[in-house]
PDB file of N, CA and C in Angstrom:
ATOM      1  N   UNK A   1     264.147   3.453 217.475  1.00  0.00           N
ATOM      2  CA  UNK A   1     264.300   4.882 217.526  1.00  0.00           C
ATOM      3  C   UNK A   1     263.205   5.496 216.659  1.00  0.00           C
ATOM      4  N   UNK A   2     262.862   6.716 217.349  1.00  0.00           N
ATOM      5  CA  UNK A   2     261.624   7.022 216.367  1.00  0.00           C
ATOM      6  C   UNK A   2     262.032   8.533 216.285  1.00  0.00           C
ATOM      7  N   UNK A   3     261.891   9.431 215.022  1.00  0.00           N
ATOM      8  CA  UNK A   3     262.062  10.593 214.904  1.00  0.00           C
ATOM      9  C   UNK A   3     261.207  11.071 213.850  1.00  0.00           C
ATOM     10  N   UNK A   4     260.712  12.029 214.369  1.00  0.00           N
ATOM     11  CA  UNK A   4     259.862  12.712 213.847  1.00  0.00           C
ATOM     12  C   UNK A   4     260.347  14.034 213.064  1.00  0.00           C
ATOM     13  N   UNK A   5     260.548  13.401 211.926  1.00  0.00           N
ATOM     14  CA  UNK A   5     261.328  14.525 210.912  1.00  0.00           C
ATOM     15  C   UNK A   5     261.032  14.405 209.194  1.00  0.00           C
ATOM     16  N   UNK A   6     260.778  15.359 208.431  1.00  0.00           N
ATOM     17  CA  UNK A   6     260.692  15.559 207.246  1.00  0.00           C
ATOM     18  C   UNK A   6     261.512  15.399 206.576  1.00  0.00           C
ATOM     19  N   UNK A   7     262.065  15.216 205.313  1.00  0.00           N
ATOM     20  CA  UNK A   7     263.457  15.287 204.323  1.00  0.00           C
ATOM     21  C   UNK A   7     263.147  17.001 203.929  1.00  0.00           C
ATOM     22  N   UNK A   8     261.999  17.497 204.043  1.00  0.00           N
ATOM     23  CA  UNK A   8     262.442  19.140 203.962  1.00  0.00           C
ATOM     24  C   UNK A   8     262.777  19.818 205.326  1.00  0.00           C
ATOM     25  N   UNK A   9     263.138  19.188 206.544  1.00  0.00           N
ATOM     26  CA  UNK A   9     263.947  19.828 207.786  1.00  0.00           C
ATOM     27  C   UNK A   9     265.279  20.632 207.081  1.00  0.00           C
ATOM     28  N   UNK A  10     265.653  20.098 205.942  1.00  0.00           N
ATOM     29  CA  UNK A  10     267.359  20.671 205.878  1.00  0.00           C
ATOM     30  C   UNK A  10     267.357  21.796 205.337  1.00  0.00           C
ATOM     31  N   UNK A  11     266.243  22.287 205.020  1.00  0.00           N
ATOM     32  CA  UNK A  11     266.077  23.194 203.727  1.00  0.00           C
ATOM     33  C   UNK A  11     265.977  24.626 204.944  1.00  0.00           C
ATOM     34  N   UNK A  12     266.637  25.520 204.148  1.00  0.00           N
ATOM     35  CA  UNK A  12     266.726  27.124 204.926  1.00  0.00           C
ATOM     36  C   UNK A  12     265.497  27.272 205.611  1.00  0.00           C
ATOM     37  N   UNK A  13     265.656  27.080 206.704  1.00  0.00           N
ATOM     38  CA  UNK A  13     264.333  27.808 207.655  1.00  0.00           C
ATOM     39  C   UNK A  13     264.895  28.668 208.684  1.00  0.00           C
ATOM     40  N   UNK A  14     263.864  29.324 209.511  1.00  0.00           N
ATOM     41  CA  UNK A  14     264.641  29.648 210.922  1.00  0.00           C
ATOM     42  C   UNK A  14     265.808  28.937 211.257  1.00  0.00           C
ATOM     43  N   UNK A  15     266.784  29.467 212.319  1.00  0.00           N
ATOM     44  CA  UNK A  15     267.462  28.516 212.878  1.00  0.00           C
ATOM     45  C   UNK A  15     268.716  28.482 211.960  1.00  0.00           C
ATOM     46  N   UNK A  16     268.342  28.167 210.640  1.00  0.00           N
ATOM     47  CA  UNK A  16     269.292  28.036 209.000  1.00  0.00           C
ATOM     48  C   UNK A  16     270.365  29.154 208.908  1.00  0.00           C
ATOM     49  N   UNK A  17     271.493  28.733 208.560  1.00  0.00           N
ATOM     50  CA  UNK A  17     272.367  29.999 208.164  1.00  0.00           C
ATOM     51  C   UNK A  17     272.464  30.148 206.612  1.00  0.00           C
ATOM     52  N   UNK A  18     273.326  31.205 205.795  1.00  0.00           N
ATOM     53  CA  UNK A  18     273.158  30.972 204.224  1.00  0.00           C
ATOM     54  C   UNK A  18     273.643  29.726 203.575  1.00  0.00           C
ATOM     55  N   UNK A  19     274.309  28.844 203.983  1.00  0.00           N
ATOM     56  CA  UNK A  19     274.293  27.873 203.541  1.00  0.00           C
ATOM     57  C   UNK A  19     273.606  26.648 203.233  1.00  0.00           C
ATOM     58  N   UNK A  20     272.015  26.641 204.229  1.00  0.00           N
ATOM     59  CA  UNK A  20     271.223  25.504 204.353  1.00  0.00           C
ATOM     60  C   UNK A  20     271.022  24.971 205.537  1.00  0.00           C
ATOM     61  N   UNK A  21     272.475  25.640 206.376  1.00  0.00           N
ATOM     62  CA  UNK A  21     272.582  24.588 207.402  1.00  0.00           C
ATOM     63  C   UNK A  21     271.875  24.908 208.260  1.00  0.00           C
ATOM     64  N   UNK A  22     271.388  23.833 209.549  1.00  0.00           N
ATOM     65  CA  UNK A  22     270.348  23.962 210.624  1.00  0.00           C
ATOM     66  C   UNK A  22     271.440  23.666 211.915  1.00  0.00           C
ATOM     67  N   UNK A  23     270.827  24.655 212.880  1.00  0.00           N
ATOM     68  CA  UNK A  23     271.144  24.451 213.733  1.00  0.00           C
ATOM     69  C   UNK A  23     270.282  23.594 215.040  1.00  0.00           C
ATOM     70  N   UNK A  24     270.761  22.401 215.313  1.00  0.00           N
ATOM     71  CA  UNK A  24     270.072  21.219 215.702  1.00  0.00           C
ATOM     72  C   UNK A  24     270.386  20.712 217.429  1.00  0.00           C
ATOM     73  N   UNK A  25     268.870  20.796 218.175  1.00  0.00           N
ATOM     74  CA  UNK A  25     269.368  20.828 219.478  1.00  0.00           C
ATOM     75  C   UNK A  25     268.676  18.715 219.640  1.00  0.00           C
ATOM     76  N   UNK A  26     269.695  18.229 219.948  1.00  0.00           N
ATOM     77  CA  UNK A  26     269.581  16.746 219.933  1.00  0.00           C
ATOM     78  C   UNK A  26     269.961  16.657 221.689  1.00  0.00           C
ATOM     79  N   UNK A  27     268.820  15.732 222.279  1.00  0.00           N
ATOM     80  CA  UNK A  27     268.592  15.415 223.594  1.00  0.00           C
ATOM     81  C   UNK A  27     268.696  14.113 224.166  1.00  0.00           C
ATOM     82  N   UNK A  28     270.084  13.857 224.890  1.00  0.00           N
ATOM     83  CA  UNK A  28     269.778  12.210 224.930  1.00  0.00           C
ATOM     84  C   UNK A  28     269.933  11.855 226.537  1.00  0.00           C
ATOM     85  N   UNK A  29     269.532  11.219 227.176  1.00  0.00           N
ATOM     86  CA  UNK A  29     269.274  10.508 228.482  1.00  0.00           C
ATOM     87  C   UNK A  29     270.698  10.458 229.266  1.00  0.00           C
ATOM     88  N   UNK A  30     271.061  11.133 229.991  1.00  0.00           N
ATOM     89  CA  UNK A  30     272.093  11.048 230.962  1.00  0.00           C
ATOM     90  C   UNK A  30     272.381  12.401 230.993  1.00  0.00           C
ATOM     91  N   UNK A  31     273.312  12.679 231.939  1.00  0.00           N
ATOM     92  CA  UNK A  31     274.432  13.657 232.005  1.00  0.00           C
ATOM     93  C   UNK A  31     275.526  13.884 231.585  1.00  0.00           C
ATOM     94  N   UNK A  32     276.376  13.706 230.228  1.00  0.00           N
ATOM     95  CA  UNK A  32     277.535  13.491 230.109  1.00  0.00           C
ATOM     96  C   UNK A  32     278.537  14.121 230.454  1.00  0.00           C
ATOM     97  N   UNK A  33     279.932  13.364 230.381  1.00  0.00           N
ATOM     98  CA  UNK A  33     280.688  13.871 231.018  1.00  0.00           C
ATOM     99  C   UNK A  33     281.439  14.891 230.125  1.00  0.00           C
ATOM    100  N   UNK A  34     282.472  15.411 230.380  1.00  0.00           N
ATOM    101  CA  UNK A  34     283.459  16.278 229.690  1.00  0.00           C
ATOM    102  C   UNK A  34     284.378  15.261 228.897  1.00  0.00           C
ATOM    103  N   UNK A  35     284.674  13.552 228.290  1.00  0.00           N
ATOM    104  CA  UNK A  35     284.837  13.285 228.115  1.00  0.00           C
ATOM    105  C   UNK A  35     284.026  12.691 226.355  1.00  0.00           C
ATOM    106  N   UNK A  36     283.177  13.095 226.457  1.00  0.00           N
ATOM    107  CA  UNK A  36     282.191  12.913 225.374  1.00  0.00           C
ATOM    108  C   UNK A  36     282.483  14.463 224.651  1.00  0.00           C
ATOM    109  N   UNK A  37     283.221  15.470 224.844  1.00  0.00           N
ATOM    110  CA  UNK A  37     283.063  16.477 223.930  1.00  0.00           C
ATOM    111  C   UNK A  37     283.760  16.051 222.667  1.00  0.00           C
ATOM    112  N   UNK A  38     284.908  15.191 222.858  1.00  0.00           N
ATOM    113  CA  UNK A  38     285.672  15.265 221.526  1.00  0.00           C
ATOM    114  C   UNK A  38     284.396  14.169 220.075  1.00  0.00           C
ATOM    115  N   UNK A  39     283.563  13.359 221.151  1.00  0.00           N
ATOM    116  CA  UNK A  39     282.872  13.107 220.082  1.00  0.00           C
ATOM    117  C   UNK A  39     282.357  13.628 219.217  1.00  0.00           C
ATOM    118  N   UNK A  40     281.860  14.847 219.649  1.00  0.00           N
ATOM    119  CA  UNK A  40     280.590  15.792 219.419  1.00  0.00           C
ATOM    120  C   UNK A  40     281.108  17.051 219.032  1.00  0.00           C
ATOM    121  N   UNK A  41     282.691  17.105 218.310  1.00  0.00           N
ATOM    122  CA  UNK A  41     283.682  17.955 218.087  1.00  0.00           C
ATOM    123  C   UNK A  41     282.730  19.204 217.352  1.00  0.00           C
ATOM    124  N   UNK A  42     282.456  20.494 217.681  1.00  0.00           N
ATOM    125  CA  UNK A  42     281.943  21.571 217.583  1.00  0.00           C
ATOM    126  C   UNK A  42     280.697  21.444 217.522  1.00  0.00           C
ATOM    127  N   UNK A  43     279.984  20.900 218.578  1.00  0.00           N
ATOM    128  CA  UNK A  43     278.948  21.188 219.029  1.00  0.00           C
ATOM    129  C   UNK A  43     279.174  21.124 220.608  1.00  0.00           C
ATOM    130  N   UNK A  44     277.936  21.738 221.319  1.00  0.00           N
ATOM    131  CA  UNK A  44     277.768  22.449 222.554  1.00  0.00           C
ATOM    132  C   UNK A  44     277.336  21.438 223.601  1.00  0.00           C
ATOM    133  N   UNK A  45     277.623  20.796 224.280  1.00  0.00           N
ATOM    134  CA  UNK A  45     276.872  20.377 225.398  1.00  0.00           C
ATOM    135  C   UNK A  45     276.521  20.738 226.863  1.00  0.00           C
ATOM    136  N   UNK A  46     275.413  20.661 227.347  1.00  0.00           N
ATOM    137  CA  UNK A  46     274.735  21.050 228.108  1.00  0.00           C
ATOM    138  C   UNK A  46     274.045  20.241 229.086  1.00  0.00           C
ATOM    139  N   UNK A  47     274.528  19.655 230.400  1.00  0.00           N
ATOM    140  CA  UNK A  47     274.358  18.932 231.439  1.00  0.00           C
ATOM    141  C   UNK A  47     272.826  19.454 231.921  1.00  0.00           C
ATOM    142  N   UNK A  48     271.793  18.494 232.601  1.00  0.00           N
ATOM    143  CA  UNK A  48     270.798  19.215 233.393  1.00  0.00           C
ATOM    144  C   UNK A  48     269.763  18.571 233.311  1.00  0.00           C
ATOM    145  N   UNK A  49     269.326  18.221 234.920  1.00  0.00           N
ATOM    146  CA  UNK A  49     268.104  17.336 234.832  1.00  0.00           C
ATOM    147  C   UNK A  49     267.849  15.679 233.993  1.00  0.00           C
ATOM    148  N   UNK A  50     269.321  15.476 234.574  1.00  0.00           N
ATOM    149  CA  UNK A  50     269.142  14.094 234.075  1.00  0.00           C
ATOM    150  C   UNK A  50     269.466  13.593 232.685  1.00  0.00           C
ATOM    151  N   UNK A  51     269.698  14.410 231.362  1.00  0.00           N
ATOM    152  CA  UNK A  51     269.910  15.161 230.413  1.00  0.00           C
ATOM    153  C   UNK A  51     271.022  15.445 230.160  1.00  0.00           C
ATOM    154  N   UNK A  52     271.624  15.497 228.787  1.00  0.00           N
ATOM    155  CA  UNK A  52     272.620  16.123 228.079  1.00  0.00           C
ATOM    156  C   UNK A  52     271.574  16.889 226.576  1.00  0.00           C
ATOM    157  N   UNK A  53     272.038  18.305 226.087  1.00  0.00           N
ATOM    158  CA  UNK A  53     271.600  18.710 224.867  1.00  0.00           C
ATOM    159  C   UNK A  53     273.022  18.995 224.518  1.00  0.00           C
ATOM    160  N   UNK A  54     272.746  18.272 223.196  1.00  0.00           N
ATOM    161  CA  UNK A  54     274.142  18.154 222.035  1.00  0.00           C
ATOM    162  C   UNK A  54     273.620  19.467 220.968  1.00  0.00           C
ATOM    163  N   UNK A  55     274.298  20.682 220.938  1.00  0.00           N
ATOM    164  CA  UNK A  55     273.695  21.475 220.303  1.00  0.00           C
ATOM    165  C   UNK A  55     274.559  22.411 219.432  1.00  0.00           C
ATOM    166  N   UNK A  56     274.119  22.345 218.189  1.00  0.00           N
ATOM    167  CA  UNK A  56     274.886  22.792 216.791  1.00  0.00           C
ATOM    168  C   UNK A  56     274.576  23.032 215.833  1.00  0.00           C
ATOM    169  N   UNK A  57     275.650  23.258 214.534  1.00  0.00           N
ATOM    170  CA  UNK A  57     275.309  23.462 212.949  1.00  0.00           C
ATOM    171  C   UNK A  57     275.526  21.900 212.415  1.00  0.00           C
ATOM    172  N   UNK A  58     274.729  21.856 211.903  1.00  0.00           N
ATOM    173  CA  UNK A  58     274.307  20.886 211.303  1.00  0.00           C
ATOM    174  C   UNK A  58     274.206  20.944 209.754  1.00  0.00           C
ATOM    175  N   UNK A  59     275.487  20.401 208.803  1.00  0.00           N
ATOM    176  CA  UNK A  59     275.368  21.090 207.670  1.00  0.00           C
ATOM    177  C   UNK A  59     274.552  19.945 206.329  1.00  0.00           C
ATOM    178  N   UNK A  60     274.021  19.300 206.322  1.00  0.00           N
ATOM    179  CA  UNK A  60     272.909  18.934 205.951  1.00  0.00           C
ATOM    180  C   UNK A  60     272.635  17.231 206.433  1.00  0.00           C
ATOM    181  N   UNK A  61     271.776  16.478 205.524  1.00  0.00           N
ATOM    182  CA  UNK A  61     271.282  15.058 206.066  1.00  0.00           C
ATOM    183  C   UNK A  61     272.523  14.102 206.590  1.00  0.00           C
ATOM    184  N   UNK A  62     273.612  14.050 205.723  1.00  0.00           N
ATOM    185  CA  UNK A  62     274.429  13.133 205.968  1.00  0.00           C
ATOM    186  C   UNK A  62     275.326  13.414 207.046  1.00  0.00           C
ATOM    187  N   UNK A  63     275.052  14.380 207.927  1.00  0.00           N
ATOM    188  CA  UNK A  63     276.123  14.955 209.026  1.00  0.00           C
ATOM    189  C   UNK A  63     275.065  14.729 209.802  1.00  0.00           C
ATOM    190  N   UNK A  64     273.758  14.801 209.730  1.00  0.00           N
ATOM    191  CA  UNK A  64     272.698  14.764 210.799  1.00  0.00           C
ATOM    192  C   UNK A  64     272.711  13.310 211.219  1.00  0.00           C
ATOM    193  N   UNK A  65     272.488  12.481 209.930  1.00  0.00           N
ATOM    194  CA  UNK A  65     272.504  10.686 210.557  1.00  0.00           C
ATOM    195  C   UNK A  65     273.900  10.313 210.967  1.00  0.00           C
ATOM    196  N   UNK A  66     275.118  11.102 210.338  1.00  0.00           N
ATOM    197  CA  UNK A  66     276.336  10.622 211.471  1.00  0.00           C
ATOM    198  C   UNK A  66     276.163  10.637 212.851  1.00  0.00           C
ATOM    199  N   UNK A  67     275.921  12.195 213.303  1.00  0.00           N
ATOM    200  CA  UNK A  67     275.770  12.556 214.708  1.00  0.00           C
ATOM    201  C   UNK A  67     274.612  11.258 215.190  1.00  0.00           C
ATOM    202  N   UNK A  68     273.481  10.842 214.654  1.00  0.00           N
ATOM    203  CA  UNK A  68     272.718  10.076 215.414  1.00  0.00           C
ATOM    204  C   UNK A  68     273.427   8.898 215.623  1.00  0.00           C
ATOM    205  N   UNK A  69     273.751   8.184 214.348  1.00  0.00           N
ATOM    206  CA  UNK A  69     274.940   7.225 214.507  1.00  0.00           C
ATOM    207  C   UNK A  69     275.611   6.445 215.543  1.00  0.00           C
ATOM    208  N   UNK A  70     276.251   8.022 216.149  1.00  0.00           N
ATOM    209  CA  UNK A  70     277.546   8.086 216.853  1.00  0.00           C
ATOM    210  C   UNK A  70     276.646   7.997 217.982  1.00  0.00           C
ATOM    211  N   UNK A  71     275.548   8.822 218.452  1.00  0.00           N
ATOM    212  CA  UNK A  71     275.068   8.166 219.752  1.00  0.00           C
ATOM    213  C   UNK A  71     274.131   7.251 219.801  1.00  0.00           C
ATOM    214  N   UNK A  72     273.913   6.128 219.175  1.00  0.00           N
ATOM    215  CA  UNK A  72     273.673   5.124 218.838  1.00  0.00           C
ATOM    216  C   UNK A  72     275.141   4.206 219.226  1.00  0.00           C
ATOM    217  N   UNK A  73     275.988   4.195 218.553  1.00  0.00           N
ATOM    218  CA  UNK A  73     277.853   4.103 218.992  1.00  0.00           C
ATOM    219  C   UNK A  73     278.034   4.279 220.498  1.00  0.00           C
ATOM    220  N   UNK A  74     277.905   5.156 221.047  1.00  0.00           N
ATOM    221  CA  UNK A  74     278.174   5.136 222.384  1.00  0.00           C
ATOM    222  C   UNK A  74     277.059   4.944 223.308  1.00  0.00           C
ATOM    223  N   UNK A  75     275.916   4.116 222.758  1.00  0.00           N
ATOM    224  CA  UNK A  75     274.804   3.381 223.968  1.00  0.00           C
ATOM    225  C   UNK A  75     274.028   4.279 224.427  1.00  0.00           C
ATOM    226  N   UNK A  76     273.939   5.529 223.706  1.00  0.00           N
ATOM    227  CA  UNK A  76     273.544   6.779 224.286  1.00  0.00           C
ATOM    228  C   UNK A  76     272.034   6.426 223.764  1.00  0.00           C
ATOM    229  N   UNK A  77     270.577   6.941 224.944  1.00  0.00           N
ATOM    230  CA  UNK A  77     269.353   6.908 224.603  1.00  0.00           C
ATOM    231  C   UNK A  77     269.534   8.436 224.141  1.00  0.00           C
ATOM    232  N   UNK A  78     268.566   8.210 222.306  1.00  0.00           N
ATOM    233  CA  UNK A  78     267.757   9.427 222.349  1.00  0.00           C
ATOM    234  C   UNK A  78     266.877   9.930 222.554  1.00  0.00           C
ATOM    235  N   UNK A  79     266.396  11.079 223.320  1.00  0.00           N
ATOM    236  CA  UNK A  79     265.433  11.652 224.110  1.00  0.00           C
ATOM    237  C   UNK A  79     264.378  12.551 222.636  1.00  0.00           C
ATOM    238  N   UNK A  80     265.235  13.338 222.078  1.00  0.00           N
ATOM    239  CA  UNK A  80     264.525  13.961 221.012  1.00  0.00           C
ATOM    240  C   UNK A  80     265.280  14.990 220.147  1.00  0.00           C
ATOM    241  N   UNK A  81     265.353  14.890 218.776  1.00  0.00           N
ATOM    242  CA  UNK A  81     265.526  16.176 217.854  1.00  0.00           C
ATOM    243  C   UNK A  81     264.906  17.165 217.380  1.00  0.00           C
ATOM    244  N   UNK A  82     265.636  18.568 217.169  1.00  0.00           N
ATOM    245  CA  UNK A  82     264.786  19.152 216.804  1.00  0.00           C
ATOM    246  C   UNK A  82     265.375  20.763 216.221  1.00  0.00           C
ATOM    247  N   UNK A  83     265.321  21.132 215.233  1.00  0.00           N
ATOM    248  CA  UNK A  83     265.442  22.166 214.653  1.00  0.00           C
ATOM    249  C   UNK A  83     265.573  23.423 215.606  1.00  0.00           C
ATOM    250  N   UNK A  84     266.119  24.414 216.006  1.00  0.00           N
ATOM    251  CA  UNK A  84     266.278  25.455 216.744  1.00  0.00           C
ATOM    252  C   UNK A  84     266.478  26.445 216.382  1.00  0.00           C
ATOM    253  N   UNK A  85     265.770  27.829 216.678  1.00  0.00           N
ATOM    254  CA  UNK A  85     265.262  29.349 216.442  1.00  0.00           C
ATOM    255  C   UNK A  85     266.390  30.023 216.271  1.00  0.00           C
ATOM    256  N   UNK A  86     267.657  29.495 217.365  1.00  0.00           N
ATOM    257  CA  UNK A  86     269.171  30.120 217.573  1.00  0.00           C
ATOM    258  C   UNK A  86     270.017  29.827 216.262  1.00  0.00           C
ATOM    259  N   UNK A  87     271.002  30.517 216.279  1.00  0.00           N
ATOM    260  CA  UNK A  87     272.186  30.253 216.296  1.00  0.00           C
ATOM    261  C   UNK A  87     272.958  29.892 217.401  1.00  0.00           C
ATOM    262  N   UNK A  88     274.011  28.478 216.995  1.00  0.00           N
ATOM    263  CA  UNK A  88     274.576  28.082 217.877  1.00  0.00           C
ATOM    264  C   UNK A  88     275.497  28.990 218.450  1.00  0.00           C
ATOM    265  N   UNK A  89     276.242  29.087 220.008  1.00  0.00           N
ATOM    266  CA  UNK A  89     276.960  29.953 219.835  1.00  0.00           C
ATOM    267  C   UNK A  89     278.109  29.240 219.693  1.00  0.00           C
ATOM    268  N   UNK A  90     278.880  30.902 219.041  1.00  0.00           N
ATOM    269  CA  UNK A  90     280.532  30.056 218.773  1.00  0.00           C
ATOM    270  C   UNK A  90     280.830  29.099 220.107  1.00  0.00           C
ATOM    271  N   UNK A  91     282.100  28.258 219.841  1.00  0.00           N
ATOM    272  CA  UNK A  91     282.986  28.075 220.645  1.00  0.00           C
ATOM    273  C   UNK A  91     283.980  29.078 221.112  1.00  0.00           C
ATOM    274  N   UNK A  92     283.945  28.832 222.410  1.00  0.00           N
ATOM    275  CA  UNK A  92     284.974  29.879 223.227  1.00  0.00           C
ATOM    276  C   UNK A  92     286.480  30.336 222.684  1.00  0.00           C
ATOM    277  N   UNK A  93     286.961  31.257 222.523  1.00  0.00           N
ATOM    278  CA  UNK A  93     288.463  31.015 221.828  1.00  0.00           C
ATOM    279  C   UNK A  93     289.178  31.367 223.148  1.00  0.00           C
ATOM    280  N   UNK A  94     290.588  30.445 223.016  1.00  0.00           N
ATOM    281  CA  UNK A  94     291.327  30.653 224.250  1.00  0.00           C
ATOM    282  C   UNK A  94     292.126  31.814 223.998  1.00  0.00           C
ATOM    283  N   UNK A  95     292.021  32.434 225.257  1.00  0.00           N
ATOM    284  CA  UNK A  95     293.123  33.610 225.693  1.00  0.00           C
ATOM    285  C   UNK A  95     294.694  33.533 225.399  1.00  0.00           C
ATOM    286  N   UNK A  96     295.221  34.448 224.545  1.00  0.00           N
ATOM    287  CA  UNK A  96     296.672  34.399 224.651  1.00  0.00           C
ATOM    288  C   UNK A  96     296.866  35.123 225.799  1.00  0.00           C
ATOM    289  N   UNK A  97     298.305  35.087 226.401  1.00  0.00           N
ATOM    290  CA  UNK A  97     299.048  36.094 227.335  1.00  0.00           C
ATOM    291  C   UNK A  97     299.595  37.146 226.781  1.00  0.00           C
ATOM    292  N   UNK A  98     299.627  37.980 225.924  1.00  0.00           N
ATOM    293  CA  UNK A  98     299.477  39.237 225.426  1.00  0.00           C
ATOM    294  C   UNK A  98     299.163  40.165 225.973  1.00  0.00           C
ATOM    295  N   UNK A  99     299.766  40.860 225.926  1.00  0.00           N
ATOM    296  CA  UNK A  99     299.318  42.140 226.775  1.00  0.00           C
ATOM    297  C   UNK A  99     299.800  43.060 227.446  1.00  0.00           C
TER     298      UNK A  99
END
């Protein structure tokens, strides 16, 4: 695995919220299914072109090498990491029947 990354990536840049944290769009080889979300518990995935982007807050180094870890853990190729301009967006909140 090869990644092309600094030990100052974690540090407030673009992308960074006030805490440090980065929001991190990680690209790995397939399409996954809807069965891989609970891995990837609050982060975003995104099917397309052969492709999945795993995309989130990332709250510093030792949450970043878990997530790689884990798809390393599930046989998953990584395609590429990389720091992102966004904020992630929230997760959806479900609808009560209220009303």
């Amino acid at each position: 695995m090869h990644l092309r990354m600094t030990m100052g990536v974690m540090k407030r840049r673009r992308g960074s919220d006030a805490t440090g944290a980065t929001v991190y769009r990680i690209v790995v080889r397939g399409e996954l299914s809807a069965r891989y979300v609970p891995a990837f518990e609050g982060m975003t995935l995104e099917t397309g072109d052969g492709q999945t982007a795993i995309t989130g807050l990332v709250i510093d180094q030792a949450q970043l090498h878990g997530l790689l870890n884990r798809i390393g853990d599930l046989g998953l190729e990584l395609v590429s990491i990389n720091p992102t301009l966004e904020p992630a967006a929230p997760a959806p909140v479900p609808q009560t029947g209220e009303g």
